[in-house]
N, C-alpha and C. Protein backbone atom coordinates (compact mmCIF):
# COMPACT_ATOMS: atom_id res chain seq x y z
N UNK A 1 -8.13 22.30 2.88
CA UNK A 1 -6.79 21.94 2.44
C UNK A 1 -6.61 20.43 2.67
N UNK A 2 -6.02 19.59 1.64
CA UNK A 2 -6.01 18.42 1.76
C UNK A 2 -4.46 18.04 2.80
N UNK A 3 -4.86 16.83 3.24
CA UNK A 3 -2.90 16.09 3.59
C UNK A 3 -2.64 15.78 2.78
N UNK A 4 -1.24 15.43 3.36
CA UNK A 4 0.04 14.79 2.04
C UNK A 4 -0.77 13.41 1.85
N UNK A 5 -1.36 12.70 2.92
CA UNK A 5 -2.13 11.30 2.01
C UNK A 5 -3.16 11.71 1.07
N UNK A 6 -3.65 12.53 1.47
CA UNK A 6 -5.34 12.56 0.46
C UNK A 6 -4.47 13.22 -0.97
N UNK A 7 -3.67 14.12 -0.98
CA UNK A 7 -2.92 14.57 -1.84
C UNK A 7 -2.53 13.96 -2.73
N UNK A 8 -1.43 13.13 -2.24
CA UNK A 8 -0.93 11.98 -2.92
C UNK A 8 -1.71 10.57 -3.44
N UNK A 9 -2.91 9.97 -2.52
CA UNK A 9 -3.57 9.03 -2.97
C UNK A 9 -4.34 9.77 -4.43
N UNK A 10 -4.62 10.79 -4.37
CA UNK A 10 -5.31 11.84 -5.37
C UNK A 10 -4.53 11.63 -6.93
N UNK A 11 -3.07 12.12 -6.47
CA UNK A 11 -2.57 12.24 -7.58
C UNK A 11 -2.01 11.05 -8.11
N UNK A 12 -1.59 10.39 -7.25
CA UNK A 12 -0.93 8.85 -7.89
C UNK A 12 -2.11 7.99 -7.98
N UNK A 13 -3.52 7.97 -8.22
CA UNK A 13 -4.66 7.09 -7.63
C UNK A 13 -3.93 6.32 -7.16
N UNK A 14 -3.56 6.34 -6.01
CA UNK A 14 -2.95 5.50 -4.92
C UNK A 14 -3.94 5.52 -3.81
N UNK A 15 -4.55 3.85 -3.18
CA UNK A 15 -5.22 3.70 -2.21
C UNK A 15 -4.69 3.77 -0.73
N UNK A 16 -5.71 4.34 -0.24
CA UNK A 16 -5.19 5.20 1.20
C UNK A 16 -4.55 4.23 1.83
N UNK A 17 -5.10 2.30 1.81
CA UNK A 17 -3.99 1.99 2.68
C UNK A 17 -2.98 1.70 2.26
N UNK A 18 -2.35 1.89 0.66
CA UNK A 18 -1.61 1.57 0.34
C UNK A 18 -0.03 3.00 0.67
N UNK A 19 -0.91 3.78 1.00
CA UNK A 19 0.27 5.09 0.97
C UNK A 19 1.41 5.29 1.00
N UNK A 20 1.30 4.25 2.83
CA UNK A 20 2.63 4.73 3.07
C UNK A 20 4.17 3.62 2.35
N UNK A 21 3.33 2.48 2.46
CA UNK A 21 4.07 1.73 1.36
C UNK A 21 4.44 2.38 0.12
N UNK A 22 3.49 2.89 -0.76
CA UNK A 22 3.64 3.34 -1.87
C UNK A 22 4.53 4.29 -1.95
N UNK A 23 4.51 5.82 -0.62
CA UNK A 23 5.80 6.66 -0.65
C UNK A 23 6.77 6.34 -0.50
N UNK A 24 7.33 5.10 0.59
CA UNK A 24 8.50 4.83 1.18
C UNK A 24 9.35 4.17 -0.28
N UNK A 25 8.43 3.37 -1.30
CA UNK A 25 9.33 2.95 -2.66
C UNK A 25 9.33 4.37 -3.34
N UNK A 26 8.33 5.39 -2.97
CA UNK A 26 8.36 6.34 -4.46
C UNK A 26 9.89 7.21 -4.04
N UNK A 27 10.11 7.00 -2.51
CA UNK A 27 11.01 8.03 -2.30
C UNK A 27 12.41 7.50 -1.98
N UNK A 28 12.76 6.14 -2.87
CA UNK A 28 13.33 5.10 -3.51
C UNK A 28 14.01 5.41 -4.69
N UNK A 29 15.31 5.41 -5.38
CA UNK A 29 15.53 4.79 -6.69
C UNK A 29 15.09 3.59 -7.33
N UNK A 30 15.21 3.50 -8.42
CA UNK A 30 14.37 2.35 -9.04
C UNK A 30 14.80 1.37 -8.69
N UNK A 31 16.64 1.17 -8.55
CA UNK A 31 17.24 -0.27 -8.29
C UNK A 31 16.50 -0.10 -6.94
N UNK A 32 16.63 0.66 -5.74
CA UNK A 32 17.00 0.34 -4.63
C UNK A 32 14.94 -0.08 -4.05
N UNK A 33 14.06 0.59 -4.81
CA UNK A 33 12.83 0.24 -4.70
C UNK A 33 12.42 -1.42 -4.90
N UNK A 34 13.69 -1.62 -6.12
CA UNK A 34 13.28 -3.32 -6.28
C UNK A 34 13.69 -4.13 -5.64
N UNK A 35 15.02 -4.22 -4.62
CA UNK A 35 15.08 -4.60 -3.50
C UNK A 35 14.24 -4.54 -2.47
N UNK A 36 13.44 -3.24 -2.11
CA UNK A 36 12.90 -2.50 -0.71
C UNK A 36 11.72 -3.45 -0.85
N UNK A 37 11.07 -4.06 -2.54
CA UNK A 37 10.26 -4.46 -2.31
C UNK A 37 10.10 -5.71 -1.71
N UNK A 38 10.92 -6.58 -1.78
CA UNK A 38 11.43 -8.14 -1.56
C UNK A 38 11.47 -7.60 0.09
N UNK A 39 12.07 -6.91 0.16
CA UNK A 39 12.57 -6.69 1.75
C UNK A 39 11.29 -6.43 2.71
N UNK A 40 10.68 -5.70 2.07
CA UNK A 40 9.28 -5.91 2.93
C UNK A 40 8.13 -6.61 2.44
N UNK A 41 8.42 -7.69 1.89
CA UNK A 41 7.79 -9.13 1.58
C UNK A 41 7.82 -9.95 2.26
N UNK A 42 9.10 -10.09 2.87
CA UNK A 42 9.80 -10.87 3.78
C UNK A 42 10.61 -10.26 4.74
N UNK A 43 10.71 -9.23 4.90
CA UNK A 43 10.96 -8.82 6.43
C UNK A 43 10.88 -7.45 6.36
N UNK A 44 9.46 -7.25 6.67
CA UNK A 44 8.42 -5.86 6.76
C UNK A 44 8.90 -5.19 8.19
N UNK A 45 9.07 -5.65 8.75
CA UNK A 45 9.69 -4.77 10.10
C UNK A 45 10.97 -4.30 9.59
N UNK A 46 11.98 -4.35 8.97
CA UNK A 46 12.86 -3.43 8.43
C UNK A 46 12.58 -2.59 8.02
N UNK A 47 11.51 -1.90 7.55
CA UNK A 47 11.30 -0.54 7.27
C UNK A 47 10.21 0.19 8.13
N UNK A 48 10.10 -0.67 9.24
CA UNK A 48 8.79 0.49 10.24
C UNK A 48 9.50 1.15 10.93
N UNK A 49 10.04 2.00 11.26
CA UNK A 49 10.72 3.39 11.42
C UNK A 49 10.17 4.35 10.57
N UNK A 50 10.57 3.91 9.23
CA UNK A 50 10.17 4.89 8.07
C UNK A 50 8.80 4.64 7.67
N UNK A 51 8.12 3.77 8.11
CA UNK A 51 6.25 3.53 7.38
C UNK A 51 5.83 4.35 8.55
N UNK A 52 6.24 4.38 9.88
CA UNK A 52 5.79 5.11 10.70
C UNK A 52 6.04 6.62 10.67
N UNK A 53 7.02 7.39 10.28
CA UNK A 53 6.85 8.24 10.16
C UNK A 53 5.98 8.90 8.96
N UNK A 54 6.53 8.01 7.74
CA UNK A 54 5.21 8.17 6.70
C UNK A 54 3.80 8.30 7.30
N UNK A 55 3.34 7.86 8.21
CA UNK A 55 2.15 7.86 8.40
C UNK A 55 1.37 8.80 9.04
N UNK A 56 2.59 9.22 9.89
CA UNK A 56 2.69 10.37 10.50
C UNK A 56 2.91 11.70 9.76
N UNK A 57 3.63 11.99 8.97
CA UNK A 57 3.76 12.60 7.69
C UNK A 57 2.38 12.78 6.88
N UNK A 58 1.74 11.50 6.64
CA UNK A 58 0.58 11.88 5.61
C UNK A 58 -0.37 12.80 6.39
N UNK A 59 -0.11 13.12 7.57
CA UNK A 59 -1.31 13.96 8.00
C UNK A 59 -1.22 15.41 7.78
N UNK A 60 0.17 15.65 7.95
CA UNK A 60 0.06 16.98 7.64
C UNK A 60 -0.66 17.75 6.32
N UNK A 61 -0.77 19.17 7.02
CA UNK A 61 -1.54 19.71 5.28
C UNK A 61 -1.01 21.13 5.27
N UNK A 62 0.44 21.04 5.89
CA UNK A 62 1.45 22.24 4.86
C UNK A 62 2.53 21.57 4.82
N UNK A 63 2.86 21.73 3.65
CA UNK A 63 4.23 21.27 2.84
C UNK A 63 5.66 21.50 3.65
N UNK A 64 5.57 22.41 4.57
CA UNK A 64 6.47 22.78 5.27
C UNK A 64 7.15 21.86 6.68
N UNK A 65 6.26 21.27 7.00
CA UNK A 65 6.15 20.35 7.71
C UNK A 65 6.73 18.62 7.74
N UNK A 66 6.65 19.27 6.06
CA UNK A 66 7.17 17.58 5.72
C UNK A 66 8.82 17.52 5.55
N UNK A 67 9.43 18.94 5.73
CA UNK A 67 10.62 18.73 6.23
C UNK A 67 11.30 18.31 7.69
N UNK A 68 10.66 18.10 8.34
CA UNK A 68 10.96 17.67 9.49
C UNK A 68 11.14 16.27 9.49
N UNK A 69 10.25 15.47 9.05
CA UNK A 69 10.15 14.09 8.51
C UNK A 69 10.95 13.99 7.53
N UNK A 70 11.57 14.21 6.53
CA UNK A 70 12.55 13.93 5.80
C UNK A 70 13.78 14.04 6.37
N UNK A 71 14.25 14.97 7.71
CA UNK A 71 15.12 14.90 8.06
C UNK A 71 15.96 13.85 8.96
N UNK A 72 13.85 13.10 9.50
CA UNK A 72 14.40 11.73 10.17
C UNK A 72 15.01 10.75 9.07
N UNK A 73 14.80 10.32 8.11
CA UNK A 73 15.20 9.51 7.15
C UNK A 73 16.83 9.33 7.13
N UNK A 74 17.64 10.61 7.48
CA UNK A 74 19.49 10.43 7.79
C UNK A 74 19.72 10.28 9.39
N UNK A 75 18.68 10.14 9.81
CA UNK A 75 18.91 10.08 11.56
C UNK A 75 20.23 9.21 11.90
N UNK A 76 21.26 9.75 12.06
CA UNK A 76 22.41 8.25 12.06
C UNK A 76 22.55 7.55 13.53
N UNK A 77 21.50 7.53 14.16
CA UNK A 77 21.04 6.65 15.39
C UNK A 77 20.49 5.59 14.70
N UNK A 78 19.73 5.54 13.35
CA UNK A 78 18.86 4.22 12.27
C UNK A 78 20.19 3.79 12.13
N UNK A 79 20.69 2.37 12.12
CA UNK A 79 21.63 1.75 11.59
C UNK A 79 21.48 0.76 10.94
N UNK A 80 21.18 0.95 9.75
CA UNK A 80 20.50 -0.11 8.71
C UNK A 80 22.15 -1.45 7.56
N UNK A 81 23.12 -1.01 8.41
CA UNK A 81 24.35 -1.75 7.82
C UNK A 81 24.52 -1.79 6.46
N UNK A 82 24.76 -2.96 6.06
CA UNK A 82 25.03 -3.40 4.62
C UNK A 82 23.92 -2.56 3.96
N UNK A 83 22.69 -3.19 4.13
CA UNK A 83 21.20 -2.50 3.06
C UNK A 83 21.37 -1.55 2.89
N UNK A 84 21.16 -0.53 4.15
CA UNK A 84 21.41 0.91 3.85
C UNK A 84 22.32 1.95 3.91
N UNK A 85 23.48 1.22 4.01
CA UNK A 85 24.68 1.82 3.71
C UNK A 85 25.39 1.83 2.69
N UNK A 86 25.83 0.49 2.49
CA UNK A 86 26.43 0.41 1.16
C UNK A 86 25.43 0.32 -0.25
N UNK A 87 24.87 -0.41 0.23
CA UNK A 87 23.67 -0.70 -0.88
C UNK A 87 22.23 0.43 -1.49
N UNK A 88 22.51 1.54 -0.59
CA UNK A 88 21.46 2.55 -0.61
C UNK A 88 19.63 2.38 -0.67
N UNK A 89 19.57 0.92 -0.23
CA UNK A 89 18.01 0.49 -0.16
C UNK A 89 17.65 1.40 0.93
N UNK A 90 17.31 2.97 1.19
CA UNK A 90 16.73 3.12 2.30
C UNK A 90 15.94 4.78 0.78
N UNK A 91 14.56 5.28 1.96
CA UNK A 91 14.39 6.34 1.26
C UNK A 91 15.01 7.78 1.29
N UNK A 92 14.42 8.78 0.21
CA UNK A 92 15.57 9.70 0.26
C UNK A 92 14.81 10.67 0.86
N UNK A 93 15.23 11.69 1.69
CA UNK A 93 14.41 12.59 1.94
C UNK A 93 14.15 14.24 1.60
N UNK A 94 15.27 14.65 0.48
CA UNK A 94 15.05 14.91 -0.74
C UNK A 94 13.93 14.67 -1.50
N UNK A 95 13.85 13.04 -1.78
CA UNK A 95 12.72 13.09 -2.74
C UNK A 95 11.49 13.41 -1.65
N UNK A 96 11.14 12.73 -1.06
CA UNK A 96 10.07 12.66 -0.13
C UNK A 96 9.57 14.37 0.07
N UNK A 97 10.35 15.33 -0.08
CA UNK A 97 10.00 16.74 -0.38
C UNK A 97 9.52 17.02 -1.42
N UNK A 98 10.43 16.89 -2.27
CA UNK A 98 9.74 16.74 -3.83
C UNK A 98 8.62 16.72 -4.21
N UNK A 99 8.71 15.46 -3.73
CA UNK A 99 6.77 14.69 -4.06
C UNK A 99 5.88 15.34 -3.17
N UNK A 100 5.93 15.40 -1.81
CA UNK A 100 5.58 16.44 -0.86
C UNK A 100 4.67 17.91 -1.73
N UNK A 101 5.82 18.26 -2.42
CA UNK A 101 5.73 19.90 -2.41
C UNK A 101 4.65 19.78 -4.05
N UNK A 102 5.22 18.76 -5.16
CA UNK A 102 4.48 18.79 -6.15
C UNK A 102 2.99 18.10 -5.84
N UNK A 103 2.18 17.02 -5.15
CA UNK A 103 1.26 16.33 -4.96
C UNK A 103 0.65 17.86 -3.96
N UNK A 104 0.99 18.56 -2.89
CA UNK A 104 0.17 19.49 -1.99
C UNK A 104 0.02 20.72 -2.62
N UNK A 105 0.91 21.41 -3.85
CA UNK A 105 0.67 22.50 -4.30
C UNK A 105 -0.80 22.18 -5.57
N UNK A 106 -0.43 21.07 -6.16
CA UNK A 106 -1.69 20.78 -6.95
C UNK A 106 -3.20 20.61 -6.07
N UNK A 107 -2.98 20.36 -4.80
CA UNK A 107 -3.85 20.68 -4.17
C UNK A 107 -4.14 21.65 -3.38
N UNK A 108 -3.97 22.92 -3.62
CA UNK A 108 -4.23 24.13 -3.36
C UNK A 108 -3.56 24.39 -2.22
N UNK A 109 -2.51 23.38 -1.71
CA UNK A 109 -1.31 24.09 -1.15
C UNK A 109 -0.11 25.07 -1.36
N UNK A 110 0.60 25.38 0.00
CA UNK A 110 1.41 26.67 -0.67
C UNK A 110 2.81 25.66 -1.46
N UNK A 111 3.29 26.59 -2.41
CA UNK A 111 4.51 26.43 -3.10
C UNK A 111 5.39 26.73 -2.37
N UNK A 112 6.54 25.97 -2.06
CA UNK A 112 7.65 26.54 -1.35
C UNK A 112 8.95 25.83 -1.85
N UNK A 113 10.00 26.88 -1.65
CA UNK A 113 11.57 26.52 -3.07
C UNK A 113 11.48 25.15 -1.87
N UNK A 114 12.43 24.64 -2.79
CA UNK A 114 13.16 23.65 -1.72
C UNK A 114 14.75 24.12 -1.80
């Protein structure tokens, strides 16, 4: 059974070190990804909370699991102000299931509703 990285680098040909970068925009809106990207261009420690749990996340290899990690993403101890409050530059963890559940079932993981 593959992880959510080998999964996902699989299906997005996305390179392994690029992952967790690559999920934290995929699990992004489009506006708020084109900000996130500038933002960790120039100030990449604003999002290591969330690259770290991503990383932590890509290991697992049941889908079920990756709800736990999406649930850190609303942790309201993170106080991200203006960016991620008003402005919604933070990821969703909704999607981050999503992608989760479609990238691990194509890899002969289990299906599960969300």
């Amino acid at each position: 059974m593959s992880t959510l990285r080998e999964a996902y680098c699989r299906h997005f040909d996305c390179p392994p070190e690029e992952f967790e970068e690559d999920l934290l925009l995929a699990c992004m809106g489009n506006q708020a990804a084109f900000f996130a990207r500038w933002i960790l261009k120039f100030s990449p420690e604003f999002f290591a909370p969330e690259i770290g749990r991503l990383r932590l996340a890509g290991n697992v290899t049941d889908a079920r699991y990756v709800y736990d990690f999406a649930a850190e993403f609303s942790d309201p101890r993170r106080s991200g102000g203006i960016v991620r409050e008003r402005l919604g530059i933070r990821p969703r963890g909704r999607t981050l299931i999503a992608i989760a559940l479609e990238v691990m079932a194509e890899s002969g993981g289990e299906e599960l509703k969300s």
